[in-house]
Protein backbone atom coordinates (compact mmCIF):
# COMPACT_ATOMS: atom_id res chain seq x y z
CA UNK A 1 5.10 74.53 119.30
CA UNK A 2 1.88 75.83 120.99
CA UNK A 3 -1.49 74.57 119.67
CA UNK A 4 -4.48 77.12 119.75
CA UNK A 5 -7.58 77.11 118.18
CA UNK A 6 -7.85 79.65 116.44
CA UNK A 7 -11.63 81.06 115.31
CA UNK A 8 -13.02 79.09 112.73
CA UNK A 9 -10.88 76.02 113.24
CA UNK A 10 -13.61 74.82 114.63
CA UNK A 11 -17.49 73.35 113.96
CA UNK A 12 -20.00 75.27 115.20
CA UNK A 13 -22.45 72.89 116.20
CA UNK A 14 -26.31 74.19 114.93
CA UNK A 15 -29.58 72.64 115.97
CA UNK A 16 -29.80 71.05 112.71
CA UNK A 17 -26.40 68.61 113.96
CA UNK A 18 -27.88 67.68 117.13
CA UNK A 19 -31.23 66.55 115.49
CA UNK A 20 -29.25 64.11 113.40
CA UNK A 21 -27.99 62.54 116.13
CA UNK A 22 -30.23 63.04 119.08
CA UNK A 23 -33.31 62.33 116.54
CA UNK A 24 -31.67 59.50 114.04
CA UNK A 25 -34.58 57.30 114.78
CA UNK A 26 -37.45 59.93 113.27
CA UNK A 27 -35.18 60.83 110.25
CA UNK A 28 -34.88 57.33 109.56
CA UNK A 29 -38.57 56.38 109.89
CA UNK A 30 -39.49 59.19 107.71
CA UNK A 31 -37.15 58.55 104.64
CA UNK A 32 -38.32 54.86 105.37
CA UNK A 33 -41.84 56.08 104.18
CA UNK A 34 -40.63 57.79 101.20
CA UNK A 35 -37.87 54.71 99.95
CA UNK A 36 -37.58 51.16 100.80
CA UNK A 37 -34.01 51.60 99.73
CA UNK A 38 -31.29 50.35 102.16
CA UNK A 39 -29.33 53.05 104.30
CA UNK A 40 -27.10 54.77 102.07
CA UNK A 41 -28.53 54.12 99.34
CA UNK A 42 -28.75 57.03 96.58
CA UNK A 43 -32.64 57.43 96.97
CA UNK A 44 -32.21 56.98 100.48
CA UNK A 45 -29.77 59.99 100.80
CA UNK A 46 -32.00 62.00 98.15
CA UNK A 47 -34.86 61.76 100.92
CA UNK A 48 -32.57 62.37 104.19
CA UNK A 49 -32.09 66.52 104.06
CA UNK A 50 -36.09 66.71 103.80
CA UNK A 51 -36.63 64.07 106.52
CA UNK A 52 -34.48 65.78 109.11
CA UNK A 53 -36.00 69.57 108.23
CA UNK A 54 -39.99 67.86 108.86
CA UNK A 55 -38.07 66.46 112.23
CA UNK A 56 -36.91 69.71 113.35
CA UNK A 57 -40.36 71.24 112.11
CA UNK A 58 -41.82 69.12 114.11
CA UNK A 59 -40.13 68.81 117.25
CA UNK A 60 -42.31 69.98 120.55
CA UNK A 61 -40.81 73.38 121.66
CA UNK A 62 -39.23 71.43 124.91
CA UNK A 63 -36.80 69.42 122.47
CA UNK A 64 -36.30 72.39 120.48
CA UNK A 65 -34.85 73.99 123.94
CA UNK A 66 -33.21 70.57 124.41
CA UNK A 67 -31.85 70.90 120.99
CA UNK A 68 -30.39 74.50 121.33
CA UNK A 69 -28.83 73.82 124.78
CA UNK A 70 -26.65 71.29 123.73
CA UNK A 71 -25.98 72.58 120.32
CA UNK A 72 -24.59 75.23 122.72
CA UNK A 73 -22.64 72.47 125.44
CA UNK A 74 -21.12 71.18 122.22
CA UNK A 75 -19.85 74.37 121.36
CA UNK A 76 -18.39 75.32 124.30
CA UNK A 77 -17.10 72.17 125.58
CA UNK A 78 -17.16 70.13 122.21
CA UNK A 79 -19.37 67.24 121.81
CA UNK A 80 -18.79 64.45 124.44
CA UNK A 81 -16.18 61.64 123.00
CA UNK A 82 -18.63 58.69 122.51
CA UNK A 83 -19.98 60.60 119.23
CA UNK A 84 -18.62 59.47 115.84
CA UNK A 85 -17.50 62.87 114.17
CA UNK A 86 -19.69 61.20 110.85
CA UNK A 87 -22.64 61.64 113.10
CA UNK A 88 -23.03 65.21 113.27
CA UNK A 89 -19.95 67.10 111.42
CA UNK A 90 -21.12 68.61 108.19
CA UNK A 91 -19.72 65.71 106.11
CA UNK A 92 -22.46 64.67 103.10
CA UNK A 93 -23.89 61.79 103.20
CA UNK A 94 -22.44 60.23 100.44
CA UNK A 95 -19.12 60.49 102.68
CA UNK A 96 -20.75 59.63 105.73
CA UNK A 97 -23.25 57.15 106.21
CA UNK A 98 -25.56 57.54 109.17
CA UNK A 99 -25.33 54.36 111.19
């Protein structure tokens, strides 16, 4: 039996999935300021989704280029192998915690 992929098997990798990974370190340091809750924790993950839209708000237009042109590379040649699917599939975080 032949396997294809077949449109909409796959993720389509955004912006917005690359920032969590390629910018972990800013999300993180932002929902620090709001919680001194651990990682994971369900005031942490209440502050994450506003964290990582002030990142992307804020990122300098070169890393939003950065940003788009491997959301792209991931979608055409999938993201390289060395990426935990948890990191940037749309998985919430109470499923997934970011490492």
């Amino acid at each position: 039996m032949e396997s294809t992929i077949k449109k909409g098997d796959r993720k389509t990798f955004s912006v917005r999935d690359v920032v969590k990974v390629t910018f972990k370190d800013r999300i993180y340091d932002l929902v620090s300021k709001e919680t001194d809750q651990s990682v994971g924790h369900k005031n942490w993950i209440k502050h994450y989704p506003t964290a990582l839209s002030n990142v992307i708000d804020e990122l300098t237009e070169t890393e939003l280029a950065e940003a788009e042109s491997t959301a792209e590379e991931w979608n055409n040649n999938r993201p390289p192998g060395r990426f935990n699917a948890c990191k940037y599939l749309s998985l919430t975080l109470s499923r997934c915690i970011p490492n």
